[in-house]
C-alpha atoms as a PDB file:
ATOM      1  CA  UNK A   1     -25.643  36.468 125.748  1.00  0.00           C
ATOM      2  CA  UNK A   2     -25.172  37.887 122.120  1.00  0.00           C
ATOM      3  CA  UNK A   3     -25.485  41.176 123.744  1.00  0.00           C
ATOM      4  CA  UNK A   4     -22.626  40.656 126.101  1.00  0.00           C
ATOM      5  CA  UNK A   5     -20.253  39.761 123.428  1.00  0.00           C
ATOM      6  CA  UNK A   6     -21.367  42.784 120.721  1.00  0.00           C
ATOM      7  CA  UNK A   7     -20.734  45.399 124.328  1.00  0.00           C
ATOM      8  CA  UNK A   8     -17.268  43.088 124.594  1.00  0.00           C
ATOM      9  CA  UNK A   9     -16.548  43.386 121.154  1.00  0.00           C
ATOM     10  CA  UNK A  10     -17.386  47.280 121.163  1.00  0.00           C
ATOM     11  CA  UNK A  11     -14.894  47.632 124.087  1.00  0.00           C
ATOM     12  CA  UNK A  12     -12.127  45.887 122.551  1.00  0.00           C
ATOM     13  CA  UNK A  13     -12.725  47.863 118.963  1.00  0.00           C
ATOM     14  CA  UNK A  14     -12.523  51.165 121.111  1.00  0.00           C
ATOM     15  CA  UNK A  15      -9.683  50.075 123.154  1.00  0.00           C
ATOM     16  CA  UNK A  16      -7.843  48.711 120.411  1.00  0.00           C
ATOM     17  CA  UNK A  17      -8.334  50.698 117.347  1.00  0.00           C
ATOM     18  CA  UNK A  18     -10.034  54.212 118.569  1.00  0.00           C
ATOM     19  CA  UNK A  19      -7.602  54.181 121.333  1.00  0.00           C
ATOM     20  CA  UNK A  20     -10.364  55.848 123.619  1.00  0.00           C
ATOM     21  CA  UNK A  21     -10.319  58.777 121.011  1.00  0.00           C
ATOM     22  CA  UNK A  22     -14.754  58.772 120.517  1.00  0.00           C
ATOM     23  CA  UNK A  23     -16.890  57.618 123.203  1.00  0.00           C
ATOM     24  CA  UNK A  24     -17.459  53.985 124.262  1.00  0.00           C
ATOM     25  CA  UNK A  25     -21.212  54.468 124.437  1.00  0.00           C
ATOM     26  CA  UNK A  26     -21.299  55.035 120.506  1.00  0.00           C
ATOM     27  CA  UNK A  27     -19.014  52.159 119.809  1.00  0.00           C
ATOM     28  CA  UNK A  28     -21.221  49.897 121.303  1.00  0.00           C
ATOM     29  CA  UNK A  29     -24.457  51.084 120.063  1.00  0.00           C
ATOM     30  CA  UNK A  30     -26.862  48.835 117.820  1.00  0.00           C
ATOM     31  CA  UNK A  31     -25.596  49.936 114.624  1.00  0.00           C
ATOM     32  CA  UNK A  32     -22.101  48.968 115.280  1.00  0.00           C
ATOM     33  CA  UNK A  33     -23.829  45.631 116.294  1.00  0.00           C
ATOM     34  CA  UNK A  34     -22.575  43.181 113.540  1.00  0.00           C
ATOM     35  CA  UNK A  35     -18.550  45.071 113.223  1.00  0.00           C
ATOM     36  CA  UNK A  36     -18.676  44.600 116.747  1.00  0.00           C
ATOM     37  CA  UNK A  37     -19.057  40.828 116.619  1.00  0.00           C
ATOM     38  CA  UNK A  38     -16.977  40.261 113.606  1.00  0.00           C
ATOM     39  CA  UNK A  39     -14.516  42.125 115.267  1.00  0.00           C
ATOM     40  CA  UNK A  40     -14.620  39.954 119.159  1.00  0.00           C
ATOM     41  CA  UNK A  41     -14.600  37.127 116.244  1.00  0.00           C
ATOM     42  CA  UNK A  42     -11.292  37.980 114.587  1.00  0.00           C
ATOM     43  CA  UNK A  43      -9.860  38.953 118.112  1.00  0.00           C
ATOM     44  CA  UNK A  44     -11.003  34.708 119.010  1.00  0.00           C
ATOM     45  CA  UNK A  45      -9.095  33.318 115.808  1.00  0.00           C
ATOM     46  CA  UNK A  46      -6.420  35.729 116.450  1.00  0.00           C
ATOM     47  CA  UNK A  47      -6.242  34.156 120.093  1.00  0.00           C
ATOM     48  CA  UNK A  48      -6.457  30.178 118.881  1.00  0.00           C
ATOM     49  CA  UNK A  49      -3.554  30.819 116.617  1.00  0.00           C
ATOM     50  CA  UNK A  50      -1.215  32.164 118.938  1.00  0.00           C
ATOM     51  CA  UNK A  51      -1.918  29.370 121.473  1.00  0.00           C
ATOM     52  CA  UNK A  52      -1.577  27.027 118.797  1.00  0.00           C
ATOM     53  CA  UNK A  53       1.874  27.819 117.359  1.00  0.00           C
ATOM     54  CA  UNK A  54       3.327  28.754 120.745  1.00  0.00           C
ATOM     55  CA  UNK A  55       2.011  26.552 123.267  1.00  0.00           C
ATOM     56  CA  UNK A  56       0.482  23.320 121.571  1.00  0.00           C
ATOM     57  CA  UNK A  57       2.978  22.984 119.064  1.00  0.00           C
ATOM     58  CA  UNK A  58       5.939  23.074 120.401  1.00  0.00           C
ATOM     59  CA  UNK A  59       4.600  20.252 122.399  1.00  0.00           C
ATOM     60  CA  UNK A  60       3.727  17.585 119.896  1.00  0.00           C
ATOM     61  CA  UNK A  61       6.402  18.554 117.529  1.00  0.00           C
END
């Protein structure tokens, strides 16, 4: 399962910050392992936060 989200990660760093520009094969190779997963992690918080503030908030407030 780790695997799945370092290859999701990987796609989301290449989408989102190489802009397709190197290939996606090298993005998501072992040694981009860990920024790939840090990265999928920031993307999560990133996520929670804007449901937060704009959906769950604006309810109990």
């Amino acid at each position: 399962m780790i695997e799945y989200h370092a290859q999701l990660g990987g796609f989301l760093y290449w989408i989102l910050i190489k802009f397709g520009r190197t290939k996606l094969s090298d993005e998501q190779a072992d040694k981009n392992r860990r920024r790939n997963l840090f990265f999928l992690w920031f993307i999560n918080i990133i996520f929670v936060l804007i449901v937060t503030v704009f959906l769950i908030y604006p309810i109990y407030s």
